[in-house]
C-alpha atoms as a PDB file:
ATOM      1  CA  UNK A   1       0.000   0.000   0.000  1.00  0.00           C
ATOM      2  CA  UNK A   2       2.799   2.410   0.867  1.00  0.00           C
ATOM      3  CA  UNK A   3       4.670   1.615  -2.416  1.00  0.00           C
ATOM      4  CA  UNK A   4       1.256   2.398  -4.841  1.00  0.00           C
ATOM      5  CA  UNK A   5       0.857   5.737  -2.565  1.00  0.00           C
ATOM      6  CA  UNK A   6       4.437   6.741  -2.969  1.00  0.00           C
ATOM      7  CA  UNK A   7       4.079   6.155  -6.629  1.00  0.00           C
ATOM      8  CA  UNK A   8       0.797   8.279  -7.726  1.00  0.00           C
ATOM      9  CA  UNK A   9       2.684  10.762  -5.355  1.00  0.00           C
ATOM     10  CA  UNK A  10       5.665  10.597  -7.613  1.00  0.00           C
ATOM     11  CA  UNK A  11       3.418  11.082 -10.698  1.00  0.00           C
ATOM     12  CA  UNK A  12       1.758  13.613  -9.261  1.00  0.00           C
ATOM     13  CA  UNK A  13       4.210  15.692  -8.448  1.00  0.00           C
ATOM     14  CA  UNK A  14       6.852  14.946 -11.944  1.00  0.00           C
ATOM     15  CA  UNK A  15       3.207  15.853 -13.994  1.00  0.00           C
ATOM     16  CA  UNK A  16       3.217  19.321 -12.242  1.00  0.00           C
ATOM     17  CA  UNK A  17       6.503  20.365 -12.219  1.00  0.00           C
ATOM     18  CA  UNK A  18       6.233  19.264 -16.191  1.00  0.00           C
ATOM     19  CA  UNK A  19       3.018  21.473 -16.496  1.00  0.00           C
ATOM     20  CA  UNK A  20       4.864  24.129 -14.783  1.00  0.00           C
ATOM     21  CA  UNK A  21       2.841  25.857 -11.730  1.00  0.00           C
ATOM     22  CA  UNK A  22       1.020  28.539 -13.520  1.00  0.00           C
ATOM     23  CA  UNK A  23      -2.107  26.927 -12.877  1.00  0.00           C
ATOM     24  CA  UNK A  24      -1.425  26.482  -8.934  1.00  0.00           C
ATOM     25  CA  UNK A  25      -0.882  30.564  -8.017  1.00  0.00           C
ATOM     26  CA  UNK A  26       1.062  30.669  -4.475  1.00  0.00           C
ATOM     27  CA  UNK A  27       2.803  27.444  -4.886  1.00  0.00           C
ATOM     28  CA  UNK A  28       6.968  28.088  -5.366  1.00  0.00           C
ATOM     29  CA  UNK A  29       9.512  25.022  -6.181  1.00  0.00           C
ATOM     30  CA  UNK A  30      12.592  25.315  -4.216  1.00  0.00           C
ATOM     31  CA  UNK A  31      14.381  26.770  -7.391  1.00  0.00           C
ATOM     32  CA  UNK A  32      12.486  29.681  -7.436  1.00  0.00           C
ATOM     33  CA  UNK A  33      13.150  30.387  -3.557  1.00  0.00           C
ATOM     34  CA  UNK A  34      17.058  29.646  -4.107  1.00  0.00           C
ATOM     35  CA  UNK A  35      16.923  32.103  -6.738  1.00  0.00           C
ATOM     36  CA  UNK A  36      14.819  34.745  -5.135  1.00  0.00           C
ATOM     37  CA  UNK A  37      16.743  34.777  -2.096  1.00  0.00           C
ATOM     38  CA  UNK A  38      19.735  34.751  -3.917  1.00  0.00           C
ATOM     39  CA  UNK A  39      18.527  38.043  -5.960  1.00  0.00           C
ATOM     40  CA  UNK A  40      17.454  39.953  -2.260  1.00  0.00           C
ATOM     41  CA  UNK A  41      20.359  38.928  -0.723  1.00  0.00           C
ATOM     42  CA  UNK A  42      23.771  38.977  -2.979  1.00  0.00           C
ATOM     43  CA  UNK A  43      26.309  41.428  -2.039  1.00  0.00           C
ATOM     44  CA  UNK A  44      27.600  43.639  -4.849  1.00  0.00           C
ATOM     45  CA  UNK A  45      30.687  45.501  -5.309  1.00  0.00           C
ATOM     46  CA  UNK A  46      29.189  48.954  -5.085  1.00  0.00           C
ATOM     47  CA  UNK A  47      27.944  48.678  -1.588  1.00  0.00           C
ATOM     48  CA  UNK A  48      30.853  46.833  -0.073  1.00  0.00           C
ATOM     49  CA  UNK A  49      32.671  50.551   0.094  1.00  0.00           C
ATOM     50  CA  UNK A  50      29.595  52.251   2.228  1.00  0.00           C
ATOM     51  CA  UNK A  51      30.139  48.814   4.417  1.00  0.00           C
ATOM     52  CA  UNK A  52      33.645  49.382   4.816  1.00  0.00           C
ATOM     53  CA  UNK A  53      32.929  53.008   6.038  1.00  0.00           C
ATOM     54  CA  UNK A  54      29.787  52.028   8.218  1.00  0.00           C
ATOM     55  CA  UNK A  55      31.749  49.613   9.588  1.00  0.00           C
ATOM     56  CA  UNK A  56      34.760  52.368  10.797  1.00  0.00           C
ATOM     57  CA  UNK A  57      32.608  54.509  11.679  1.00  0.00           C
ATOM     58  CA  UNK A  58      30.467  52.880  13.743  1.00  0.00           C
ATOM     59  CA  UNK A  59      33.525  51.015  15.262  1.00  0.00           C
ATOM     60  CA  UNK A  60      35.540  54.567  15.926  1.00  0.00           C
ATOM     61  CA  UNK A  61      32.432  55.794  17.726  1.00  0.00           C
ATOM     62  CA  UNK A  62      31.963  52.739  19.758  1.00  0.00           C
ATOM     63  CA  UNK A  63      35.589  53.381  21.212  1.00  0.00           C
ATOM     64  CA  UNK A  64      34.873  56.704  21.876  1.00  0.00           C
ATOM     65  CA  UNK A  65      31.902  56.616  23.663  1.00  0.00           C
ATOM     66  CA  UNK A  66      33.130  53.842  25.754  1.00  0.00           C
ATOM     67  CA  UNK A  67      36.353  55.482  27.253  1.00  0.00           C
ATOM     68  CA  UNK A  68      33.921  58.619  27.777  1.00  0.00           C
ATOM     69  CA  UNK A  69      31.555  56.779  29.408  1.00  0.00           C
ATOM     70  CA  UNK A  70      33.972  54.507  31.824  1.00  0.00           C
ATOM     71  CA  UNK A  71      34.905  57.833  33.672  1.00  0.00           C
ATOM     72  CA  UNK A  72      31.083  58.551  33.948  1.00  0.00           C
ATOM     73  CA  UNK A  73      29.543  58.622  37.302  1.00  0.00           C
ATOM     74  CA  UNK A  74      25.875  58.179  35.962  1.00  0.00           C
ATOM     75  CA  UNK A  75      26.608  54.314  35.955  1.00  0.00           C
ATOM     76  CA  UNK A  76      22.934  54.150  37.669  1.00  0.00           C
ATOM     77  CA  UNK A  77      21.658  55.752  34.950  1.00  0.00           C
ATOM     78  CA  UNK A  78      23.431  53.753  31.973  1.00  0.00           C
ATOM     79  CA  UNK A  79      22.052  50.349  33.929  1.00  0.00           C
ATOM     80  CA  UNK A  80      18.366  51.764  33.737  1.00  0.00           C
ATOM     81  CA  UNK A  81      18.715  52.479  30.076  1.00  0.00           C
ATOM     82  CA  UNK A  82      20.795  49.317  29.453  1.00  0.00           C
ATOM     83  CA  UNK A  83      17.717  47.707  31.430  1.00  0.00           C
ATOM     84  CA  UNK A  84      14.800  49.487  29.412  1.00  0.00           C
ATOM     85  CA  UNK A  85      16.492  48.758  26.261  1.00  0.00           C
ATOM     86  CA  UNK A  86      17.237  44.824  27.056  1.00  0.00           C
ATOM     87  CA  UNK A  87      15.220  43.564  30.098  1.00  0.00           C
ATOM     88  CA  UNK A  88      11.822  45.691  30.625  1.00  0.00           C
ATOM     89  CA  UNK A  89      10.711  43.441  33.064  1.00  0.00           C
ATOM     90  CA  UNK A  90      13.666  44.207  35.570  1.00  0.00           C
ATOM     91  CA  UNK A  91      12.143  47.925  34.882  1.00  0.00           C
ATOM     92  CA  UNK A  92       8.271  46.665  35.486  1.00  0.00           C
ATOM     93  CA  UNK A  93       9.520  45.331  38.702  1.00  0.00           C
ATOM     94  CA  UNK A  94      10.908  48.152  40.002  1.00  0.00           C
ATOM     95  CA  UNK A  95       8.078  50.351  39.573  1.00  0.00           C
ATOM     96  CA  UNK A  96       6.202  48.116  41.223  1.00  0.00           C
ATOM     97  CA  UNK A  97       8.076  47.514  44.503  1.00  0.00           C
ATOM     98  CA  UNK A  98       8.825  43.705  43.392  1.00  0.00           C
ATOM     99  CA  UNK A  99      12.381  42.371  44.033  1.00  0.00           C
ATOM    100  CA  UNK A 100      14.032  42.922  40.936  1.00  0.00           C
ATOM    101  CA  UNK A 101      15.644  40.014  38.583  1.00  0.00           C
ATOM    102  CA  UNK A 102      19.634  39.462  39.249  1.00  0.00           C
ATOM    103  CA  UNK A 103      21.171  40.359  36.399  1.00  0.00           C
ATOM    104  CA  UNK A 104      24.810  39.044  35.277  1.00  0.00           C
ATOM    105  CA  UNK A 105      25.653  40.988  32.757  1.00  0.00           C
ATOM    106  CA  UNK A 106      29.025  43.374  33.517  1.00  0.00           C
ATOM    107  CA  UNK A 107      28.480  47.050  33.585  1.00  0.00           C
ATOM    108  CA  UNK A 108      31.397  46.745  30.669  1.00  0.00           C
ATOM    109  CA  UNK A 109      28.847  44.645  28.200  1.00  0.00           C
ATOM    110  CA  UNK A 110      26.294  47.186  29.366  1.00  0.00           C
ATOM    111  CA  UNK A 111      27.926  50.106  27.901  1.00  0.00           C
ATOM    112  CA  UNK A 112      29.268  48.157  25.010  1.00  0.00           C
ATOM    113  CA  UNK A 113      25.917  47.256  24.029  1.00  0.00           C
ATOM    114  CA  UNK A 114      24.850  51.026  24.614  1.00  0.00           C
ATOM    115  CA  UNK A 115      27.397  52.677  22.829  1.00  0.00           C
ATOM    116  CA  UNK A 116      26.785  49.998  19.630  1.00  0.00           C
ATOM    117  CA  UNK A 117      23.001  50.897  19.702  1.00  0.00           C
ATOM    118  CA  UNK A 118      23.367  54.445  19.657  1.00  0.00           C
ATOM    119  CA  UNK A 119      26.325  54.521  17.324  1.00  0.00           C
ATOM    120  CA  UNK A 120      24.132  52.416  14.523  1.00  0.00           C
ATOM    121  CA  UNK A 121      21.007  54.992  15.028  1.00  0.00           C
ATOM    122  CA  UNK A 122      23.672  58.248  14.558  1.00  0.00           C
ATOM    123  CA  UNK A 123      24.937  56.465  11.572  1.00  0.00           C
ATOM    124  CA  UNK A 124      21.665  56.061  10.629  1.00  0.00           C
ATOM    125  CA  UNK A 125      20.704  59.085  10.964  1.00  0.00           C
ATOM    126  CA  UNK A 126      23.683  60.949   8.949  1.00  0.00           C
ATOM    127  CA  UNK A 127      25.719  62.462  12.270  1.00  0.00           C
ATOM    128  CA  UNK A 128      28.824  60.257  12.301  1.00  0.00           C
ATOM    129  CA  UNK A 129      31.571  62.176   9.879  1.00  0.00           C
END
């Protein structure tokens, strides 16, 4: 029984990718999604130069704002943000008198991740020169 059902499967399926699926709309053979995502996604040699100077950018103001910010005394301030950015509910918990969720991530990955979220919106935004 299995070996009739796999066959009228097989013909089933050889007749309509013979036919072609025009007359199925929505249904896409894994060719056409290898080459669709290989049209959104390919790389080409004009944009590889704005990559490069995202990249230093981004990285140059990363630096900076980290050695600013490790001689900053609003560390209290940089975990809130760090905490309404990444972990809300640490926020949530405060406001409401609850004991707040450990948290053991390093004040150094906090202002890493910081500096690499702000950097990416100025770059975004045209302010990085």
């Amino acid at each position: 029984m299995r070996i009739v059902i796999f066959s009228l499967l097989t013909l089933c399926s050889i007749g309509i990718l013979a036919k072609g699926n025009d007359h199925l709309p929505g249904v896409i053979i894994p060719i056409q999604v290898s080459q669709l995502f290989d049209e959104e996604h390919s790389i080409s040699v004009a944009n590889l130069p704005d990559l490069i100077d995202r990249e230093e950018k981004v990285g140059i103001c990363v630096s900076e704002y980290i050695t600013k910010q490790s001689k900053s005394y609003a560390k209290i301030v940089q975990n809130n943000l760090y905490d309404l950015i990444h972990n809300f509910s640490r926020i949530v918990s405060k406001i409401y008198g609850n004991k707040p969720i450990t948290d053991e991530t390093s004040y150094d990955e906090k202002v890493e991740a910081l500096a690499i979220v702000q950097c990416e919106a100025y770059y975004k935004i045209g302010v990085l020169k």
